[in-house]
Protein backbone atom coordinates (compact mmCIF):
# COMPACT_ATOMS: atom_id res chain seq x y z
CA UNK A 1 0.00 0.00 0.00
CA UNK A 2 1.34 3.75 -0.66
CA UNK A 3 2.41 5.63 1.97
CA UNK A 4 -0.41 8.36 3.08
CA UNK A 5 1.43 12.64 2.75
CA UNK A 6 1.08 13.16 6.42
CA UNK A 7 -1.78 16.13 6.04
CA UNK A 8 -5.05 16.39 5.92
CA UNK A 9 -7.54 19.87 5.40
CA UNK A 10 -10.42 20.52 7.80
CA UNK A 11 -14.12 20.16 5.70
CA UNK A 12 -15.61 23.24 5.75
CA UNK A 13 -19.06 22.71 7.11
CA UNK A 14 -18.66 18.98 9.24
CA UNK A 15 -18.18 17.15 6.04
CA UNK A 16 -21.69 18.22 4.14
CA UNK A 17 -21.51 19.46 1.06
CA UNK A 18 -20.60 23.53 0.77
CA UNK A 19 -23.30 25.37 -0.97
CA UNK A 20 -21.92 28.68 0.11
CA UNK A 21 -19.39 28.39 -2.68
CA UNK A 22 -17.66 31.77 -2.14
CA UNK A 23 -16.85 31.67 1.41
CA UNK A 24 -13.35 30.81 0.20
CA UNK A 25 -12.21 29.63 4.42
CA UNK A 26 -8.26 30.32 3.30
CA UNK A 27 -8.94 33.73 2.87
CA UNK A 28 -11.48 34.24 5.95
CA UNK A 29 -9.55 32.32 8.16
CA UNK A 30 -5.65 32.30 6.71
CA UNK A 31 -4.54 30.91 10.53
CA UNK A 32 -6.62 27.92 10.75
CA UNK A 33 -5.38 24.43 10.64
CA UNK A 34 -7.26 24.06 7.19
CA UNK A 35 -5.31 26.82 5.67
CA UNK A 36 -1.94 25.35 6.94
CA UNK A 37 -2.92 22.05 5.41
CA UNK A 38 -3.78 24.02 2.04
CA UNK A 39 -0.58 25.28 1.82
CA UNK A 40 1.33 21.99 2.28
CA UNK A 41 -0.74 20.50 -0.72
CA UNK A 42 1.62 23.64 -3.00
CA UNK A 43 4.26 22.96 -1.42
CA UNK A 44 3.45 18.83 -2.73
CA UNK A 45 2.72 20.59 -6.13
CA UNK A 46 5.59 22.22 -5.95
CA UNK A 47 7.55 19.44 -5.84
CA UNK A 48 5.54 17.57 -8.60
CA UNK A 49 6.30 20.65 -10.76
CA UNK A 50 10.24 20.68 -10.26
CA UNK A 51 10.26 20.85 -13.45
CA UNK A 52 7.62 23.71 -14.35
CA UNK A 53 5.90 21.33 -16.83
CA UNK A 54 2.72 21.49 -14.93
CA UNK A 55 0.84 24.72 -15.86
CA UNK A 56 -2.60 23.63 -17.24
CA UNK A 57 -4.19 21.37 -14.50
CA UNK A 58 -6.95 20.29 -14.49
CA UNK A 59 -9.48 18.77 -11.42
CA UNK A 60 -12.00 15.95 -11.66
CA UNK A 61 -13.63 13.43 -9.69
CA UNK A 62 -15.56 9.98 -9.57
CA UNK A 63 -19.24 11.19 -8.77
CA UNK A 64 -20.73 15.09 -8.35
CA UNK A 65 -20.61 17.09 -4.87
CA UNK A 66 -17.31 15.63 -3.80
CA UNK A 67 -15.65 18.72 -2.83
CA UNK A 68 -14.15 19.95 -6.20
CA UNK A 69 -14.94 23.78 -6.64
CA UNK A 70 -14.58 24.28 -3.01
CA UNK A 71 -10.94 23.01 -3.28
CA UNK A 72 -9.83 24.93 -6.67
CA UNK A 73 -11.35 27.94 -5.44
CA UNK A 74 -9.33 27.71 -1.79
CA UNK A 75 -6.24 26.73 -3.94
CA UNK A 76 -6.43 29.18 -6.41
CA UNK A 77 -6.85 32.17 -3.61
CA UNK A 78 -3.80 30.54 -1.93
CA UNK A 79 -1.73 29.93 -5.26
CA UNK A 80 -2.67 33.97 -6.16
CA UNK A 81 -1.22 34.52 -2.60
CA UNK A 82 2.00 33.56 -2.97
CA UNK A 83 2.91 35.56 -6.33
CA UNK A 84 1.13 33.37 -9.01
CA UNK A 85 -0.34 34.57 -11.51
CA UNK A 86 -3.81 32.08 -11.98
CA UNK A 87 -6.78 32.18 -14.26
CA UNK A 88 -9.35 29.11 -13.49
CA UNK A 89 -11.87 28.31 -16.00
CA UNK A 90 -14.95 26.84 -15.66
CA UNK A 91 -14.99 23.83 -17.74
CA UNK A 92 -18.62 22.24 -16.42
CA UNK A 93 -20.59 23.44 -19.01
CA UNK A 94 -23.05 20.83 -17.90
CA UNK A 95 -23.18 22.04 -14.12
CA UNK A 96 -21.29 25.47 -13.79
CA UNK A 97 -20.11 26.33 -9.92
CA UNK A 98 -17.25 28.81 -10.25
CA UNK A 99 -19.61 31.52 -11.33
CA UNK A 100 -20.68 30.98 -7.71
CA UNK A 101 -17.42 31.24 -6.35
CA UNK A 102 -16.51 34.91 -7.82
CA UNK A 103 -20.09 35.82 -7.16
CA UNK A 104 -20.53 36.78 -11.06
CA UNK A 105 -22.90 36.07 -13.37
CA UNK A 106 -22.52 32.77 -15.40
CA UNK A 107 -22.61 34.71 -18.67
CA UNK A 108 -19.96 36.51 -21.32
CA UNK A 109 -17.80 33.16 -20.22
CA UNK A 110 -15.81 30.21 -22.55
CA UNK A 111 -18.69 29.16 -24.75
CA UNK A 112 -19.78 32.95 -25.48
CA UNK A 113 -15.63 33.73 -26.43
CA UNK A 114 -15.84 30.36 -28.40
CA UNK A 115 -18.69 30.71 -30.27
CA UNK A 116 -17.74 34.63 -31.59
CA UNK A 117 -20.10 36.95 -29.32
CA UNK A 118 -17.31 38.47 -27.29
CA UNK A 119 -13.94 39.14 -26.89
CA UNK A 120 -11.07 37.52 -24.84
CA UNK A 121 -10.80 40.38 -22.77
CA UNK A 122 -14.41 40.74 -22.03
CA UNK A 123 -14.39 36.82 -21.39
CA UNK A 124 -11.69 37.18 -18.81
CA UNK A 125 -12.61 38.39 -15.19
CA UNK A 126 -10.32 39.67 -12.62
CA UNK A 127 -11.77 39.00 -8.64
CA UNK A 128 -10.01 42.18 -6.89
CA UNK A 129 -11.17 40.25 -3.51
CA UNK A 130 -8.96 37.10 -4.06
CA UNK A 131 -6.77 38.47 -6.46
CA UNK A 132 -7.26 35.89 -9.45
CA UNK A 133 -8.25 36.00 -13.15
CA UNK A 134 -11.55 33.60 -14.28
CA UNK A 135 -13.42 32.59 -16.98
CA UNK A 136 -17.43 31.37 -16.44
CA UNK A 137 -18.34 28.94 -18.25
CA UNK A 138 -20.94 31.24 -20.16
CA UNK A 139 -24.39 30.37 -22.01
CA UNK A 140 -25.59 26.96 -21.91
CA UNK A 141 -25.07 24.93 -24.96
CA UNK A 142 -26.10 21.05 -26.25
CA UNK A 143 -22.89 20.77 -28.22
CA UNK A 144 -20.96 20.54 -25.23
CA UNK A 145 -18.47 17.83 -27.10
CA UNK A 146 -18.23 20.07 -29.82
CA UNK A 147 -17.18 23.13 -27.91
CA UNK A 148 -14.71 20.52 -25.74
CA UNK A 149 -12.91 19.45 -29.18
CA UNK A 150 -12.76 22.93 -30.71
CA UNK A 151 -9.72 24.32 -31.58
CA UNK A 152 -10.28 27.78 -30.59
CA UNK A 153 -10.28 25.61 -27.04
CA UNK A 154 -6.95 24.24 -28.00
CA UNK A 155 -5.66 27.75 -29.04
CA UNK A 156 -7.20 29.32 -26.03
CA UNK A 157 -5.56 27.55 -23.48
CA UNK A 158 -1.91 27.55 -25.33
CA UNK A 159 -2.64 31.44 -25.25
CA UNK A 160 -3.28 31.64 -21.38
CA UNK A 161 0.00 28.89 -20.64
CA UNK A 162 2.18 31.73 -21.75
CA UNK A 163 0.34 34.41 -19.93
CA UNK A 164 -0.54 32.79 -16.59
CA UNK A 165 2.07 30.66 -14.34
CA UNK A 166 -1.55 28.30 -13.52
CA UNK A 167 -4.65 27.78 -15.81
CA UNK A 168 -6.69 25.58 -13.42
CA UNK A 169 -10.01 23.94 -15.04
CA UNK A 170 -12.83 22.99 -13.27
CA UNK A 171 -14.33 20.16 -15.14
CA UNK A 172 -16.81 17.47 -14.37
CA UNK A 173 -16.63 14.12 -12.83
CA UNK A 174 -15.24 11.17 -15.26
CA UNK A 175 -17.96 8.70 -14.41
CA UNK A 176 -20.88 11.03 -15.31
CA UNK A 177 -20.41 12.22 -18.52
CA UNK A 178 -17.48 11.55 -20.35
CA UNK A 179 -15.77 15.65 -20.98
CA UNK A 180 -13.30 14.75 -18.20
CA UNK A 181 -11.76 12.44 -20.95
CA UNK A 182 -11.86 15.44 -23.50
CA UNK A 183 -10.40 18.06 -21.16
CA UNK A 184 -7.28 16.02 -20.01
CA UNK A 185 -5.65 16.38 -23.73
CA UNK A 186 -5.45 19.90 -22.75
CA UNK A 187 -4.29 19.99 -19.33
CA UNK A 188 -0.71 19.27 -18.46
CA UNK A 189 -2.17 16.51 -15.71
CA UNK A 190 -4.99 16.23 -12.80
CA UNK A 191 -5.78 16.51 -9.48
CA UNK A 192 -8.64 13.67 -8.49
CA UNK A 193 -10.83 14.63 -6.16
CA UNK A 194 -12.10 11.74 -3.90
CA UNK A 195 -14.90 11.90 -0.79
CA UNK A 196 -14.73 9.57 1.43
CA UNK A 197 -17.75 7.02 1.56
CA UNK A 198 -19.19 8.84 -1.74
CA UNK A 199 -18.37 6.20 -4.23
CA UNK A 200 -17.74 3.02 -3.80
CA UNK A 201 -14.08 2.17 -4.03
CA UNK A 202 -14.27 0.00 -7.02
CA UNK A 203 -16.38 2.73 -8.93
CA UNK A 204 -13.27 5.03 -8.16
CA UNK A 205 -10.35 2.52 -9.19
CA UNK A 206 -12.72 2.53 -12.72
CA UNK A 207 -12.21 6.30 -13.25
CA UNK A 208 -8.66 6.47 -12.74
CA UNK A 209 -8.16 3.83 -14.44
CA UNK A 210 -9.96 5.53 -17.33
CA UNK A 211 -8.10 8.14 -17.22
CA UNK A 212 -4.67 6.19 -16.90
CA UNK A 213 -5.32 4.11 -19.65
CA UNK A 214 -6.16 7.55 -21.90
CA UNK A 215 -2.78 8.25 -21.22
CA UNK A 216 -3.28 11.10 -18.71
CA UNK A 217 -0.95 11.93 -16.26
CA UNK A 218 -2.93 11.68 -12.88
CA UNK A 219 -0.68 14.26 -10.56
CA UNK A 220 -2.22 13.54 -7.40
CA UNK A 221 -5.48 12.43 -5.81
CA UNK A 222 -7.31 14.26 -2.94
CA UNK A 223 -9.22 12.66 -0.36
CA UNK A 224 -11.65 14.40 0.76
CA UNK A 225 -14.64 14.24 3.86
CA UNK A 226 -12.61 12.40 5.87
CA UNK A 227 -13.82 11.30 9.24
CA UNK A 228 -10.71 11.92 11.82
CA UNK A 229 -12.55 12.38 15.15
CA UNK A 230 -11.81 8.55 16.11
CA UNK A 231 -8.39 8.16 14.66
CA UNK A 232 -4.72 9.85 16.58
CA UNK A 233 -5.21 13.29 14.41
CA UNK A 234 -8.72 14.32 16.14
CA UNK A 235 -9.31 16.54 13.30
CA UNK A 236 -12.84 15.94 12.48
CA UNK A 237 -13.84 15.85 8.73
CA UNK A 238 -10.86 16.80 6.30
CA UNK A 239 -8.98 16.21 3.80
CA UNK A 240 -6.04 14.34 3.00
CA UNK A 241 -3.50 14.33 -0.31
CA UNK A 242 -1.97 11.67 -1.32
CA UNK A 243 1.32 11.82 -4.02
CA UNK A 244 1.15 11.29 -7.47
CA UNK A 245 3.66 8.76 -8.73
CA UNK A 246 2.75 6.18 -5.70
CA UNK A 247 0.70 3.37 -6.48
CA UNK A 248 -2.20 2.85 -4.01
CA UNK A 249 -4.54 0.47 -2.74
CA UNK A 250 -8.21 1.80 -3.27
């Protein structure tokens, strides 16, 4: 079995799911345990990204509601803190959240640049309150594999690698729908997002497998909702990371 990265991050709200998506908790509380723990999941990227190959990444999971937005959002704040300059894009065209997050309206986003009606520069946001560029997903559209494939995506995203030191993409799960699978040959690798007791474990060893045998580079894998209070750390609900070349027992 892989050895475990000895942290873990606090759940927000005793391990239910986070509607409030823009309390960003890094920001509001930046001495808390779950910050600390934040910032030793860079410091593991950093180390991944010796390197600096790893500028497009991108964040999935197994099933929906397992934590995802809430944990770009708190990483990109965090990321934005320490000098980086980060864009996140909302790649869920099916499900949009990071609209939420930047407490903008999900509209002039990616499929409105993509399809002609607007600008780059009117597609790109800039949050003054956490100090990060973003992209909404934008209007709704049934040709979501289409937009996914285009290669005004393809251009877009080499455009913002040479402007941005992260381009982080919030995109859906893999077993859902199948855009995870489409997104990946754009991002440099991924972060998997995991809740604890969501899905079962085989259902999970299936997605990253999926995405393994695509050929994507799987950076790390976040556990997430897990229930401390009876084990040494007495954390309560949290999170924990483990590394991304390690091979683990699911």
């Amino acid at each position: 079995m892989a050895k475990k990265n000895n942290f873990s991050i606090d759940r927000l709200i005793n391990g239910e799911r986070v509607e409030k998506y823009d309390y960003i908790i890094t920001q509001q509380d930046p001495l808390s345990f779950v910050t600390e723990s934040f910032q030793k999941v860079i410091i593991n990227l950093d180390y991944a990204n010796v390197d600096k190959n790893l500028k497009v990444i991108q964040f999935t999971s197994t099933l929906p509601s397992e934590g995802k937005s809430t944990f770009v959002s708190n990483l990109s704040y965090l990321l934005g803190q320490r000098g980086k300059k980060v864009i996140v894009i909302d790649l869920d065209l099916r499900k949009p959240k990071m609209n939420r997050v930047f407490n903008a309206p999900n509209k002039n986003g990616l499929t409105d640049y993509l399809s002609g009606k607007i600008t780059l520069d009117k597609a790109i946001n800039h949050s003054d309150d956490l100090g990060i560029d973003f992209i909404t997903a934008g209007e709704k559209t049934s040709a979501i594999i289409n937009v996914l494939e285009a290669q005004k995506l393809k251009d877009l995203i080499s455009n913002l690698r040479e402007t941005y030191d992260y381009v982080l993409l919030d995109t859906p799960p893999v077993i859902a729908v199948s855009d995870a699978l489409y997104i990946s040959k754009i991002a440099d690798g991924i972060i998997f997002i995991v809740a604890q007791g969501k899905a079962k474990k085989t259902v999970v060893k299936d997605a990253i497998s999926s995405l393994k045998n695509h050929g994507v580079n799987v950076i790390g894998m976040v556990l997430t909702q897990v229930d401390l209070k009876s084990s040494a750390y007495g954390y309560g609900q949290s999170y924990s990371y483990y590394s991304s070349d390690e091979d683990r027992d699911l």
